[in-house]
Each structure stands twice: as C-alpha cells, then as structure tokens.
N, C-alpha and C. Protein backbone atom coordinates (compact mmCIF):
# COMPACT_ATOMS: atom_id res chain seq x y z
N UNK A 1 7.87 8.51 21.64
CA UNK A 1 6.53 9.09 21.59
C UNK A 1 6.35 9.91 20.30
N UNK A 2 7.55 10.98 19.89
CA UNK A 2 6.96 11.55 18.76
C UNK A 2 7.22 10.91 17.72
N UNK A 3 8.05 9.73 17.55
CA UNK A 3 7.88 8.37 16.22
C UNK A 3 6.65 8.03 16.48
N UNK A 4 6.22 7.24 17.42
CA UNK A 4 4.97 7.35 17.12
C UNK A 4 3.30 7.84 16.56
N UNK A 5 3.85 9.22 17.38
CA UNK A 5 2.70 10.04 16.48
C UNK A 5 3.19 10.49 14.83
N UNK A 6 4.54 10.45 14.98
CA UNK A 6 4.59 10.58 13.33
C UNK A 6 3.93 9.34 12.40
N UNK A 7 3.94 8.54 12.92
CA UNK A 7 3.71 6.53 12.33
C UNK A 7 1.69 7.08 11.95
N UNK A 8 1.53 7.66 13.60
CA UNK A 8 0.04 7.37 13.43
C UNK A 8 -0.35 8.62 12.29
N UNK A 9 0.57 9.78 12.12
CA UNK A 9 -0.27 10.75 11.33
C UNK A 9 -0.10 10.26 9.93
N UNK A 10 0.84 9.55 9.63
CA UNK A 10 1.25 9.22 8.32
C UNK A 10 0.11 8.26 7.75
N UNK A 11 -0.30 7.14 8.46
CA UNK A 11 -1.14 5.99 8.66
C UNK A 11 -2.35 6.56 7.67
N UNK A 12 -3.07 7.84 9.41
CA UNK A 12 -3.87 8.74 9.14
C UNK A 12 -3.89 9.19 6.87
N UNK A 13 -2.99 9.87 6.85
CA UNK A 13 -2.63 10.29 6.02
C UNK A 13 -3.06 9.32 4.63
N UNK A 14 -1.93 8.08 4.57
CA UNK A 14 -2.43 7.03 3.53
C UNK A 14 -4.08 6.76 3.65
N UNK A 15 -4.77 6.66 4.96
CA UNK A 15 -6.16 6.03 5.03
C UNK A 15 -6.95 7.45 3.97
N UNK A 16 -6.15 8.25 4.33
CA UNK A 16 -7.10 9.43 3.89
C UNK A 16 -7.15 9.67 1.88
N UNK A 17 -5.70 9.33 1.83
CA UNK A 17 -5.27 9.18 0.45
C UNK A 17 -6.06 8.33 -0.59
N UNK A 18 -5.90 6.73 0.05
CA UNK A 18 -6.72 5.85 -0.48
C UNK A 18 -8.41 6.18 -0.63
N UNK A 19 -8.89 6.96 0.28
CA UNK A 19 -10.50 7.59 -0.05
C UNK A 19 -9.92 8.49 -1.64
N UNK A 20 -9.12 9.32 -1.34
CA UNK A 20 -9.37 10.42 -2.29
C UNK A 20 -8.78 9.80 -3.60
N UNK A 21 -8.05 8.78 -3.70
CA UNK A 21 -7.43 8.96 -5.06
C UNK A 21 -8.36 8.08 -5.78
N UNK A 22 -9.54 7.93 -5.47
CA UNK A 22 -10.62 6.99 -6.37
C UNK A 22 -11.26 8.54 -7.71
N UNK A 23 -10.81 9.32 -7.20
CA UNK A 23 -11.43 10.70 -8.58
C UNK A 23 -9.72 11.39 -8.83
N UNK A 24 -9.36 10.76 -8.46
CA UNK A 24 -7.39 11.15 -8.94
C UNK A 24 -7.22 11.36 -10.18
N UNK A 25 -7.45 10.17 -10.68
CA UNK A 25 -6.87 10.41 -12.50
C UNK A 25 -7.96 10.97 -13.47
N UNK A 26 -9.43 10.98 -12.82
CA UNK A 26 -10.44 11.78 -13.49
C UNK A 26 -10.14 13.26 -13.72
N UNK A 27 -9.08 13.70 -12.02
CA UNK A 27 -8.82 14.89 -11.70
C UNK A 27 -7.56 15.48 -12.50
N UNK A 28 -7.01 14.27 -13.29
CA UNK A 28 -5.93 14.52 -13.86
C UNK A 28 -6.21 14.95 -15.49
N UNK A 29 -7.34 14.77 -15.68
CA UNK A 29 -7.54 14.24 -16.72
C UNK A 29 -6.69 13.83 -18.23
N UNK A 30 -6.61 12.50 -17.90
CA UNK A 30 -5.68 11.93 -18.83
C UNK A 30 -6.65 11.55 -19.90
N UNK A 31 -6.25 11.29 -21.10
CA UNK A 31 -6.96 10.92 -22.47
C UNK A 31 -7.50 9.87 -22.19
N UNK A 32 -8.71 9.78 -22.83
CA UNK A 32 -9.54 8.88 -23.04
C UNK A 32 -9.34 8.24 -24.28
N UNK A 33 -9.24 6.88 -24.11
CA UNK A 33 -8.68 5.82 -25.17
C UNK A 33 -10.18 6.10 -26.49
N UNK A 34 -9.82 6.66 -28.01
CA UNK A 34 -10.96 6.40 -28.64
C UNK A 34 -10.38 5.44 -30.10
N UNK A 35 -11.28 4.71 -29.82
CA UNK A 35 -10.29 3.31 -30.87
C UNK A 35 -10.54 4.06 -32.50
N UNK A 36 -11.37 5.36 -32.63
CA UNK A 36 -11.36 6.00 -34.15
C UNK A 36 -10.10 6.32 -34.24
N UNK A 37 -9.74 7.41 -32.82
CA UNK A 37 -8.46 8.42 -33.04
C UNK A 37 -7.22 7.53 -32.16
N UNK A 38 -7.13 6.69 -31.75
CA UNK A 38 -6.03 6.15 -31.66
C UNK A 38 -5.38 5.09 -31.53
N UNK A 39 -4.23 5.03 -31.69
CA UNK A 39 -3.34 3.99 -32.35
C UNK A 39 -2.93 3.31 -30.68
N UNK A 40 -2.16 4.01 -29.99
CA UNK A 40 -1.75 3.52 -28.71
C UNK A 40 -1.35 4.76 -27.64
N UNK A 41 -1.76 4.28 -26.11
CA UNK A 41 -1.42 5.32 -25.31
C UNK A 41 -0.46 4.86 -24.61
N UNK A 42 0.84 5.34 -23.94
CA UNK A 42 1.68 4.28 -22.58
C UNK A 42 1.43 5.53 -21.65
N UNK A 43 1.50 4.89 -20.36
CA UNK A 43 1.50 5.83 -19.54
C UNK A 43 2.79 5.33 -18.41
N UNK A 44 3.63 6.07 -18.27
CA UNK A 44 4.35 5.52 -16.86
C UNK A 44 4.13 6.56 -16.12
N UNK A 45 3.84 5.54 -13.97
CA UNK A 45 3.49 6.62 -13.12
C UNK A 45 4.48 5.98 -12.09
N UNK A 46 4.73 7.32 -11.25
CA UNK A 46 5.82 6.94 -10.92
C UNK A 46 4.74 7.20 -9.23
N UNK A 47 4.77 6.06 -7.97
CA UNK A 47 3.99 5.98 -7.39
C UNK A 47 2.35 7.23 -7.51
N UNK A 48 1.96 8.16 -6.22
CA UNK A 48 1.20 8.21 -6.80
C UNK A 48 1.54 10.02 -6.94
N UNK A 49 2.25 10.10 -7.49
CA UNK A 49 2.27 11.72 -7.78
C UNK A 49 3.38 12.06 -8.98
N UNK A 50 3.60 11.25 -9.96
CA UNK A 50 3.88 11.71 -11.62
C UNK A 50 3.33 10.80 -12.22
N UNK A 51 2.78 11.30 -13.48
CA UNK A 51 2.13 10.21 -14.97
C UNK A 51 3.25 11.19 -15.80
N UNK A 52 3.90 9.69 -16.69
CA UNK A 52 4.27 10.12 -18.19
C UNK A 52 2.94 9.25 -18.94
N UNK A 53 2.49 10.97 -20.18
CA UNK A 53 1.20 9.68 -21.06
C UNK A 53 1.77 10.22 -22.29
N UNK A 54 2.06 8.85 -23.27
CA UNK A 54 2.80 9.41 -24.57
C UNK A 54 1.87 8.97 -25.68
N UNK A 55 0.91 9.97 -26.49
CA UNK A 55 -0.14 8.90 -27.47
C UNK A 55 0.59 9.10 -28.43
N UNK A 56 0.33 8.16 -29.19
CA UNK A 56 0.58 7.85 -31.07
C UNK A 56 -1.39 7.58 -31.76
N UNK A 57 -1.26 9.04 -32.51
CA UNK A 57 -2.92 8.77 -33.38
C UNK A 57 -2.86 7.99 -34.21
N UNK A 58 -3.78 7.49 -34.95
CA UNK A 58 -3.89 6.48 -36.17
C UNK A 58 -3.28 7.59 -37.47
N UNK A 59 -3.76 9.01 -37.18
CA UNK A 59 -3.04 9.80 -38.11
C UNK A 59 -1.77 10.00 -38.42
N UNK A 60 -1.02 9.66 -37.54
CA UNK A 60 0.66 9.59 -37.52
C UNK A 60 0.74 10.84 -36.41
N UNK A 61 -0.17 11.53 -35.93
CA UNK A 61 0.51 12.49 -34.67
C UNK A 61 0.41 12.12 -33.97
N UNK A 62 1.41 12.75 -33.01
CA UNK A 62 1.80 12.41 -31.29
C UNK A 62 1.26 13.30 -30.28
N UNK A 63 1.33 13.00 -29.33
CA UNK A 63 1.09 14.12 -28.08
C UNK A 63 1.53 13.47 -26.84
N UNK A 64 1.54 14.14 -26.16
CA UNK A 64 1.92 14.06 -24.35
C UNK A 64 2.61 14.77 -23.15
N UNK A 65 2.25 14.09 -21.99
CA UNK A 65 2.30 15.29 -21.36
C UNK A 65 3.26 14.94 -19.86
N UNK A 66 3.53 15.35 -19.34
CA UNK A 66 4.14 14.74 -17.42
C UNK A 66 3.15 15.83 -16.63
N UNK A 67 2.70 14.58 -15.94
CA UNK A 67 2.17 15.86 -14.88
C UNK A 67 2.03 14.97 -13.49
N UNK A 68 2.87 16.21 -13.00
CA UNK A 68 3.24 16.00 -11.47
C UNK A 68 1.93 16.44 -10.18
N UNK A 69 1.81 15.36 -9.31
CA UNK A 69 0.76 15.98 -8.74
C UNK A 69 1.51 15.57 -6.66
N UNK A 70 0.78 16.33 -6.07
CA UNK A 70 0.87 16.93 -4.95
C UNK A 70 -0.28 16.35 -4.12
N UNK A 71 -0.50 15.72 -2.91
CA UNK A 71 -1.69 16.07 -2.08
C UNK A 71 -1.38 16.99 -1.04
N UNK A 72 -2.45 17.89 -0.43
CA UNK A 72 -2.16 18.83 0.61
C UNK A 72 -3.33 18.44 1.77
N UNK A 73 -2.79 18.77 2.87
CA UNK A 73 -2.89 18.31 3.93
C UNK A 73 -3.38 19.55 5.28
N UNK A 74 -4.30 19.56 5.72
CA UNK A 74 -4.87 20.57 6.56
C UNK A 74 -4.42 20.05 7.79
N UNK A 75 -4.86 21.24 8.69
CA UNK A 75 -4.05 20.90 10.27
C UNK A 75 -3.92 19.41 10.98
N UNK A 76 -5.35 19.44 10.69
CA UNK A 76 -5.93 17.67 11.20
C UNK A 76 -5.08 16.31 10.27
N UNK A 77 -4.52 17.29 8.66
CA UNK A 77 -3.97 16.22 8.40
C UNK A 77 -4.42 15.44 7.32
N UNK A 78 -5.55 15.85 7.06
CA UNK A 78 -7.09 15.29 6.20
C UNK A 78 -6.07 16.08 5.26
N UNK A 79 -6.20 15.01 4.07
CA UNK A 79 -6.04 15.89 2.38
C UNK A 79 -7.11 16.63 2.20
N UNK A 80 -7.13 17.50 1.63
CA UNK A 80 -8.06 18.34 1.03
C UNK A 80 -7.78 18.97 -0.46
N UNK A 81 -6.59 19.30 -0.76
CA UNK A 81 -6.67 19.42 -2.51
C UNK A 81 -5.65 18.46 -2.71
N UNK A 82 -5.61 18.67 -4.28
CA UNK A 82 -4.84 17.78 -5.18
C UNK A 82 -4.31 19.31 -6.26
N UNK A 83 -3.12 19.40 -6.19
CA UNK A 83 -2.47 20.25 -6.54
C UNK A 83 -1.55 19.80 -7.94
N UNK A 84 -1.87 20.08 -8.86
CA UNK A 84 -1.14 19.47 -10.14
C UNK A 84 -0.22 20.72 -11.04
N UNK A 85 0.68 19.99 -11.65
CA UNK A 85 1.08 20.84 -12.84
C UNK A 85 1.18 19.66 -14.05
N UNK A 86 0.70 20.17 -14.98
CA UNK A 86 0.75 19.60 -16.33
C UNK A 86 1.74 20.06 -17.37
N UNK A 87 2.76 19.56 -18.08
CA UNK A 87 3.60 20.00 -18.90
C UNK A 87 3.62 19.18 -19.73
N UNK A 88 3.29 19.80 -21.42
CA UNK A 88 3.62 19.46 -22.76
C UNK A 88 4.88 18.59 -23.04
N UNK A 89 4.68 17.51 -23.43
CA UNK A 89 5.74 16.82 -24.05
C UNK A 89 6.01 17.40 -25.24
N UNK A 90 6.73 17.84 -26.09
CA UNK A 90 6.88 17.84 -27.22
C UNK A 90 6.76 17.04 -28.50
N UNK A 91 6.21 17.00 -29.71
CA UNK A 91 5.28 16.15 -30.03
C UNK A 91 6.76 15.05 -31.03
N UNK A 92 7.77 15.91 -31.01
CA UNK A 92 8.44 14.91 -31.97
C UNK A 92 9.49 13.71 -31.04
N UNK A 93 9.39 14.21 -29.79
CA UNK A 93 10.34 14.33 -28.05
C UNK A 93 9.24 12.42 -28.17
N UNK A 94 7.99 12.83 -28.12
CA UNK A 94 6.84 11.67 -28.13
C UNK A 94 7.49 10.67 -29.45
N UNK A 95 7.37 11.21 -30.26
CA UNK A 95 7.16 10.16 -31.43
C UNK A 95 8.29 9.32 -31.57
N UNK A 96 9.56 9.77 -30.95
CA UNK A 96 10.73 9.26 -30.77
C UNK A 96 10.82 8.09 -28.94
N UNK A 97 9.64 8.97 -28.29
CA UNK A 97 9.69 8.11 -27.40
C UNK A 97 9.23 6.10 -27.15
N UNK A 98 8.28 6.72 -28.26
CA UNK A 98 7.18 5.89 -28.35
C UNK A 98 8.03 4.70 -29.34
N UNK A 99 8.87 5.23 -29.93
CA UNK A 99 9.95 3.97 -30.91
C UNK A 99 10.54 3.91 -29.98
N UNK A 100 11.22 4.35 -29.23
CA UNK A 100 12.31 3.92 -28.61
C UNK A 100 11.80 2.63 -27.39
N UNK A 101 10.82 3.06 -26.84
CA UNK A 101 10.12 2.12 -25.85
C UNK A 101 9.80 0.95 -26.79
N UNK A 102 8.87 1.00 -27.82
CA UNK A 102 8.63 -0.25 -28.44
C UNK A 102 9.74 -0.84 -28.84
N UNK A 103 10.49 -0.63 -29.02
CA UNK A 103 12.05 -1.82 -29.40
C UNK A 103 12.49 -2.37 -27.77
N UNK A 104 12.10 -1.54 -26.69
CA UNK A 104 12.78 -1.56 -25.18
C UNK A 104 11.72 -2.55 -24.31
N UNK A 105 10.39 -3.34 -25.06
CA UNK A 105 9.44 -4.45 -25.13
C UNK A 105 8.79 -3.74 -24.33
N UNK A 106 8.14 -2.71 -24.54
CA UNK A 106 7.26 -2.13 -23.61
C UNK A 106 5.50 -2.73 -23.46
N UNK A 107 5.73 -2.93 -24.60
CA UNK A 107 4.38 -3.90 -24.79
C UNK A 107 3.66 -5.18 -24.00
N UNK A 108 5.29 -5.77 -23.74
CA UNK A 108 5.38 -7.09 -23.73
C UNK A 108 6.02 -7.35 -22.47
N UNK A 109 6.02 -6.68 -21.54
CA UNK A 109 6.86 -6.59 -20.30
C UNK A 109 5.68 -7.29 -18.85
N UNK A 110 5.73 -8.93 -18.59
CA UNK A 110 4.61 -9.14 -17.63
C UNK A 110 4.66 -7.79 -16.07
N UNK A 111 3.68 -8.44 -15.69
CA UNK A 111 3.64 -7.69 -14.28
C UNK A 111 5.05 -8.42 -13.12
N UNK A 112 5.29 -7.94 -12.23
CA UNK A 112 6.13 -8.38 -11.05
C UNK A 112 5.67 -9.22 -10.50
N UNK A 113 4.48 -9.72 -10.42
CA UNK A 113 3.72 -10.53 -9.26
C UNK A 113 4.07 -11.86 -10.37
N UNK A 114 3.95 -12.05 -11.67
CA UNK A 114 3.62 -12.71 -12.39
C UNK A 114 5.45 -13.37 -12.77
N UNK A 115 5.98 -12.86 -12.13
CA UNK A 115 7.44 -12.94 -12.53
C UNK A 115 8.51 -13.49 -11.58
N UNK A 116 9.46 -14.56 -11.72
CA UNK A 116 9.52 -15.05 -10.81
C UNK A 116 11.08 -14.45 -10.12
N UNK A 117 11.81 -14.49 -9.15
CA UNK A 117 12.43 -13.91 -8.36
C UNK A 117 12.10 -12.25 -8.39
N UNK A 118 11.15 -11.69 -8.42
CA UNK A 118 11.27 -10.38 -8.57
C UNK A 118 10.23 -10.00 -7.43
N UNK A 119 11.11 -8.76 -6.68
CA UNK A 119 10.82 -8.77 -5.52
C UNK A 119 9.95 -7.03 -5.16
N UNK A 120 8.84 -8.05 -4.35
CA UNK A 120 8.02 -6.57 -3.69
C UNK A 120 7.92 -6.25 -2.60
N UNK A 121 7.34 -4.88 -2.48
CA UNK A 121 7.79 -4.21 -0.66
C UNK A 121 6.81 -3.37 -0.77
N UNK A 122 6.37 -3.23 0.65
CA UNK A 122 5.58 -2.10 0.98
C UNK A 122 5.62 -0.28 0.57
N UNK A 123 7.12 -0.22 1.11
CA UNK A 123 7.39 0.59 0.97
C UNK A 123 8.04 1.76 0.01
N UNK A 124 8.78 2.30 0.03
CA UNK A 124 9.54 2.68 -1.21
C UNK A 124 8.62 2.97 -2.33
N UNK A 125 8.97 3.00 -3.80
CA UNK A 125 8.30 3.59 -4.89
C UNK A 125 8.07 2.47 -5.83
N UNK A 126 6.86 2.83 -6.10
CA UNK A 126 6.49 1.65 -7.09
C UNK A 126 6.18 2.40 -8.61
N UNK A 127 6.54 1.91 -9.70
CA UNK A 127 6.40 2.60 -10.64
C UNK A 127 5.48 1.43 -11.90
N UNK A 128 4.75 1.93 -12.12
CA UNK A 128 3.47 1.35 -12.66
C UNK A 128 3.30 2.00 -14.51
N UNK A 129 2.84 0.80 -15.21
CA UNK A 129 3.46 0.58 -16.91
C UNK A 129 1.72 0.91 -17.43
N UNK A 130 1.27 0.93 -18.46
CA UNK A 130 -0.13 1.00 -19.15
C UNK A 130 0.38 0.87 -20.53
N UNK A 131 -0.58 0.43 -21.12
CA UNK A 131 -0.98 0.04 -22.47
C UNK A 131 -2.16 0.04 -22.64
N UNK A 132 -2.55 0.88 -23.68
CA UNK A 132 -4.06 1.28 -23.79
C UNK A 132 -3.78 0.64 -25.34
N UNK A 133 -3.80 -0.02 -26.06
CA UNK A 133 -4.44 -0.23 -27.61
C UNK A 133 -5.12 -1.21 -27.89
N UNK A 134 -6.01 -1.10 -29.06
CA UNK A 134 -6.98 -1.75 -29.64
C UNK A 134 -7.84 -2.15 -28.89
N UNK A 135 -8.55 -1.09 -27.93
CA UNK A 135 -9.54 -1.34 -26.66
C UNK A 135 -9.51 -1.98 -25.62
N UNK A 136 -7.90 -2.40 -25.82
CA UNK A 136 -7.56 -2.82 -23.96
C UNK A 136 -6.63 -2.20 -23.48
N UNK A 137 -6.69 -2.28 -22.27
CA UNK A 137 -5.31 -1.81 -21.45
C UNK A 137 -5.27 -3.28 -21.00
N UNK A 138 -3.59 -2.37 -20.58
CA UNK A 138 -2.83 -3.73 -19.78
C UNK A 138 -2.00 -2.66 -19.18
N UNK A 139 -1.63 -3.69 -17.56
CA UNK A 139 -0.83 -2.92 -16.94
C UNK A 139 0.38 -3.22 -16.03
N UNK A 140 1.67 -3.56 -15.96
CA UNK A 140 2.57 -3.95 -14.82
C UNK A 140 2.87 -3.13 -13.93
N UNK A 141 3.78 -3.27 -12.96
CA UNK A 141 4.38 -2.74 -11.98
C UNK A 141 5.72 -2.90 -11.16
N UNK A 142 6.60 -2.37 -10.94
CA UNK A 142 7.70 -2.85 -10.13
C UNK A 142 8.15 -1.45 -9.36
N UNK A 143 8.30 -2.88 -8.02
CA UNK A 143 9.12 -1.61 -6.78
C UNK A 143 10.51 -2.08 -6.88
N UNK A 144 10.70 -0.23 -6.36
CA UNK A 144 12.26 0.06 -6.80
C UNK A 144 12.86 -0.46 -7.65
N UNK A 145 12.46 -0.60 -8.91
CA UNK A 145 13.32 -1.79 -9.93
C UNK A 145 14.67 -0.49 -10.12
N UNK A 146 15.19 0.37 -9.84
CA UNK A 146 16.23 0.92 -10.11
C UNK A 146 17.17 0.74 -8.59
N UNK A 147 17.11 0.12 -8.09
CA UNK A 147 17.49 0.36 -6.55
C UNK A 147 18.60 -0.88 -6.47
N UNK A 148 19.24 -0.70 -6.59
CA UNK A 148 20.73 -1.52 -6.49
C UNK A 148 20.84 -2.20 -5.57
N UNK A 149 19.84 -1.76 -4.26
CA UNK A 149 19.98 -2.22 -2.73
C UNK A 149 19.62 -3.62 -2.47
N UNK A 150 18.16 -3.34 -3.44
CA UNK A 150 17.50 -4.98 -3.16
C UNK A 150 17.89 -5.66 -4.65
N UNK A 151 17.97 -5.65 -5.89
CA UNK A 151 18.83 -6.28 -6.71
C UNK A 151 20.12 -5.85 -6.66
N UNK A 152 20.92 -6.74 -6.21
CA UNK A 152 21.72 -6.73 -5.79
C UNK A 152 23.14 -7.74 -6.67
N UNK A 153 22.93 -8.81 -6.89
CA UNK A 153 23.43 -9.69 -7.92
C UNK A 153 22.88 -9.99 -9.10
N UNK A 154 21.90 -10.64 -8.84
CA UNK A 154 21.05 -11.40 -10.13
C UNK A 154 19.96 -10.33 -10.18
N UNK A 155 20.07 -9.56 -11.61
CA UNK A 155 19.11 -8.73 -12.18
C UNK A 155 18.35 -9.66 -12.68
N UNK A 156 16.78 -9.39 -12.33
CA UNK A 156 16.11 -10.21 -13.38
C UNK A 156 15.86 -9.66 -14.74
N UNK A 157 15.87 -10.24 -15.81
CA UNK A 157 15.55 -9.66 -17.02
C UNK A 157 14.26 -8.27 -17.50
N UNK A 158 13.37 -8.74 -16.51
CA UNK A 158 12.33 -7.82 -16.64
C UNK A 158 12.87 -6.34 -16.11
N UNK A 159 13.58 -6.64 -14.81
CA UNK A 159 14.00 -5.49 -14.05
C UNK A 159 14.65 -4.48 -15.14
N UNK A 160 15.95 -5.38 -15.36
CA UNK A 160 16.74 -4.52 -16.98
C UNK A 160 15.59 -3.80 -17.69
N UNK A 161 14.73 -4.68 -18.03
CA UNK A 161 14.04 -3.59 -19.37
C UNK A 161 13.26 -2.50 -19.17
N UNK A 162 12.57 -2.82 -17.33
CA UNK A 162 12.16 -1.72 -16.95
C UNK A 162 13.28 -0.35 -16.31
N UNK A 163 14.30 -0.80 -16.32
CA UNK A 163 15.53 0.21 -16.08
C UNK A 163 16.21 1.18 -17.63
N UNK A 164 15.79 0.46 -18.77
CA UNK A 164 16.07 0.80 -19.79
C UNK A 164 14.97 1.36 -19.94
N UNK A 165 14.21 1.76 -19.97
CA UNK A 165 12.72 1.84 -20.33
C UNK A 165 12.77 3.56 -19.51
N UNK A 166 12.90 3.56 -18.38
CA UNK A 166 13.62 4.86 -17.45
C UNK A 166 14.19 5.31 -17.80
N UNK A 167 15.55 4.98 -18.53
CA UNK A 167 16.76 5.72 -18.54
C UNK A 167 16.40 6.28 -19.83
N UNK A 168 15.24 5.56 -20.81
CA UNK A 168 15.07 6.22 -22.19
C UNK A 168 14.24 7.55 -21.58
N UNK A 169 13.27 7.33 -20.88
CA UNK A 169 12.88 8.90 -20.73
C UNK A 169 13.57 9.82 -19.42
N UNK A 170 14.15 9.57 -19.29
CA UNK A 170 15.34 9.93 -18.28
C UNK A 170 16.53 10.78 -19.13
N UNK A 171 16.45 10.19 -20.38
CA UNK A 171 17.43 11.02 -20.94
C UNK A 171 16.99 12.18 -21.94
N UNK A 172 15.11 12.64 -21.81
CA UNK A 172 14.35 13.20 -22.57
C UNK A 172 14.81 14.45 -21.20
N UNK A 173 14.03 13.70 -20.10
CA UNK A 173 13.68 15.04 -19.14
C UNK A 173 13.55 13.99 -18.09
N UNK A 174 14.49 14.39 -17.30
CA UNK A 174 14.45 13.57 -15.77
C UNK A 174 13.70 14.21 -14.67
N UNK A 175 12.72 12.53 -14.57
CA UNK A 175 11.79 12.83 -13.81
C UNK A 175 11.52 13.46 -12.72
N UNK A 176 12.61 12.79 -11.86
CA UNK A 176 12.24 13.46 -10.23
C UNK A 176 13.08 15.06 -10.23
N UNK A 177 13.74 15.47 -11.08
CA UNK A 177 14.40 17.40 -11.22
C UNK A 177 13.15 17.76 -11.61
N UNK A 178 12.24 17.41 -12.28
CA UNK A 178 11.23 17.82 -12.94
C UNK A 178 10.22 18.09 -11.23
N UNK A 179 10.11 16.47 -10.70
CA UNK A 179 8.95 16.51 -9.57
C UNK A 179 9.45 17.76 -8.59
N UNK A 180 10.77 17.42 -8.67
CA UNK A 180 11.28 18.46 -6.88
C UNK A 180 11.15 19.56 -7.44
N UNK A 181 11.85 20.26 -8.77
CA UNK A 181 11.11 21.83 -9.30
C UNK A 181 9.67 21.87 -8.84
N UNK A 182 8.89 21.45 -9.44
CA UNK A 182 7.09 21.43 -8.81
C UNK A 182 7.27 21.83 -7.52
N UNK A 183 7.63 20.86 -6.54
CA UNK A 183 7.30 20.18 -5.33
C UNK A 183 7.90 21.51 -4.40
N UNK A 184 9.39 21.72 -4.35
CA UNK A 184 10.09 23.38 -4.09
C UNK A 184 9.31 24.62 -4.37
N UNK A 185 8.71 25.02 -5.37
CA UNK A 185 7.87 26.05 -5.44
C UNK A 185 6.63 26.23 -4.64
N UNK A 186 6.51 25.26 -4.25
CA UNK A 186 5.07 24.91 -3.43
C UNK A 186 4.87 26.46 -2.14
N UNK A 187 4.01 26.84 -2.01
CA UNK A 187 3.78 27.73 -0.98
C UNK A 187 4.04 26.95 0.84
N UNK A 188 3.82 27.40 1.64
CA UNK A 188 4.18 26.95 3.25
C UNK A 188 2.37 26.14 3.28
N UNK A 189 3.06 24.82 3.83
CA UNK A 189 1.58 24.13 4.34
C UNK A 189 2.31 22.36 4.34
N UNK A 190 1.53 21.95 4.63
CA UNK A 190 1.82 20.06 4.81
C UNK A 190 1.58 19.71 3.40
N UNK A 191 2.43 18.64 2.89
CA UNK A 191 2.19 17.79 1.72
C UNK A 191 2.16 16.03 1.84
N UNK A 192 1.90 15.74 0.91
CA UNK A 192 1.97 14.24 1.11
C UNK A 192 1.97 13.39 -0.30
N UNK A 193 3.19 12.69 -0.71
CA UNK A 193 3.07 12.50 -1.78
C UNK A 193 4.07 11.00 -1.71
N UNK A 194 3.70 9.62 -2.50
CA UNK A 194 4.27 8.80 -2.28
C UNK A 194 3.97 8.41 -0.60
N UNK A 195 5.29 7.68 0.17
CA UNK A 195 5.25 7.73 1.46
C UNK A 195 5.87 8.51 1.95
N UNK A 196 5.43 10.09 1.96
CA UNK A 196 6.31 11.07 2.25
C UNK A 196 5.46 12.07 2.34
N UNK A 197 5.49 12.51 4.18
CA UNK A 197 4.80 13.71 4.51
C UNK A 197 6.00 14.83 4.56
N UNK A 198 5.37 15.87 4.05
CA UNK A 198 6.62 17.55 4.21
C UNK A 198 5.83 18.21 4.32
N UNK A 199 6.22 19.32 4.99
CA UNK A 199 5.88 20.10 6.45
C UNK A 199 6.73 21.37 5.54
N UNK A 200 6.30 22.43 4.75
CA UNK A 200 7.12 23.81 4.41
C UNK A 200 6.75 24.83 5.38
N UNK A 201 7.73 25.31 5.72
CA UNK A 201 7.84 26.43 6.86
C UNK A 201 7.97 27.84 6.32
C-alpha cells in the first residue's frame, strides 16, 4: 500500500513537472543565440535539473555558466517553485573547454534514437547535447551512457565519445559534487528533481 502511494505521488509529481517545465529554461535564462555576437553555444543538461552552457563570441571571448536547478513541492505535492543556483564558469576554464570538446566530435555526435544498438529507458538519467551555431541548433541525447550496467560488452562508439565528452568536464568541476552541494543546503520541505522525490526533515 505505501509503494503504491509512493508510485501514485511520484506519477502525480512528473504530470505536474511536465506542465511546469514549458517556462523552465526561460526561467533559467540561458543566452540567446545572436548570429552578430556569436560564434557557438554547447550546452550539456544533465536530465532535468543541471545545464553546462559554454559560449565562444566571434570576438575570441568566452563565457559560461552550470546552473543547477531544484523543483519544490507543496503538501499536495504540486511543484510550486523552481529553485536555481547559477555559477560562473571561468572564462579561460570555457575556452579550453570548448577545444577540448571540439576535437571529442561534439559537433558531430548523432542522436541515440538515430544510432544503432544504442539503448533507451524510461528511467534513470538522460543527458542531453546542443549546438547552437550559425542559426541552428541541433541536439542529441543518451540514457545512462556512463552506466556500465546496461553497456556492458560492446560500447558503441557514440557512447565512448559521449563518456569522453563527461569526463572532459568532469575533470574541470564534477558535476553531481557540484548538484548534491546545491541540493544539501536546501532548507526542510519536498523536492523533486530527475526521477527523484526527497522529503528534508
């Protein structure tokens, strides 16, 4: 009985998520692509509560930022804010990122759906790619591509580059020490982030 009502509040929870995260990244506010001032944006998000956004200007400067975000959850369960922290990349931390990814085919990396033995799931974390230049985006995705569990023998090639692609900003500032610092400071109340409700006492 109380698996169950945990199943149905969670349910609850995603139905409620999917309304709100249609003003999410407005709420985030991430850069707006302007083809005067820039050269290229990447963004990696890691399901739906971290963005890495790393720009390169046509001027030769960099910028970017990680910002970790939170939904919160009232008695009933209903989200009601979106709780963020934003932190400065460092601009030379960027300019080094942004080479290092372009040699690591960040550009050029298809989607998962589009790719053949590479495998998707409901559940678990999906971590999602962008390319904003010369007035388009483009965008892939892969679940758990770091997860040893379900690749298991045969890595597919894409998987590798999106694992290299991690471990390059992984070795700047690792992501999830970064999310759980955020996420730990949090005051007492319900959260919900990814597929994961927490309850601080």
């Amino acid at each position: 009985m109380k698996k169950s009502f945990y199943i149905l509040v969670l349910v609850l929870l995603i139905t409620n998520f999917l309304t709100a995260q249609n003003d999410w990244k407005t709420e985030l506010k991430l850069t707006e692509y302007n083809s005067i001032l820039h050269k290229r944006i990447y963004r990696i998000q890691v399901d739906n509560y971290q963005i890495v956004e790393l720009t390169e200007f046509k001027s030769g400067k960099f910028n970017g930022s990680l910002t970790n975000t939170i939904w919160k959850a009232n008695r009933k369960h209903h989200i009601n804010k979106l709780i963020t922290q934003k932190i400065k990349i460092p601009n030379l931390m960027v300019e080094k990122l942004i080479s290092d990814l372009l040699k690591k085919d960040f550009e050029n990396i298809p989607d998962c759906k589009d790719t053949k033995n590479c495998i998707q799931g409901l559940d678990g974390t999906t971590i999602s790619f962008s390319v904003i230049k010369s007035g388009t985006e483009w965008n892939y995705s892969y679940w758990e591509p770091e997860s040893d569990f379900y690749y298991k023998d045969d890595i597919i090639p894409e998987v590798l580059k999106v694992r290299e692609i991690l471990k390059s900003i992984n070795s700047e500032f690792d992501l999830w020490e970064n999310f759980t610092k955020f996420r730990d400071r949090l005051p007492k109340g319900k959260y919900f982030y990814g597929m994961t409700l927490m309850e601080k006492k």
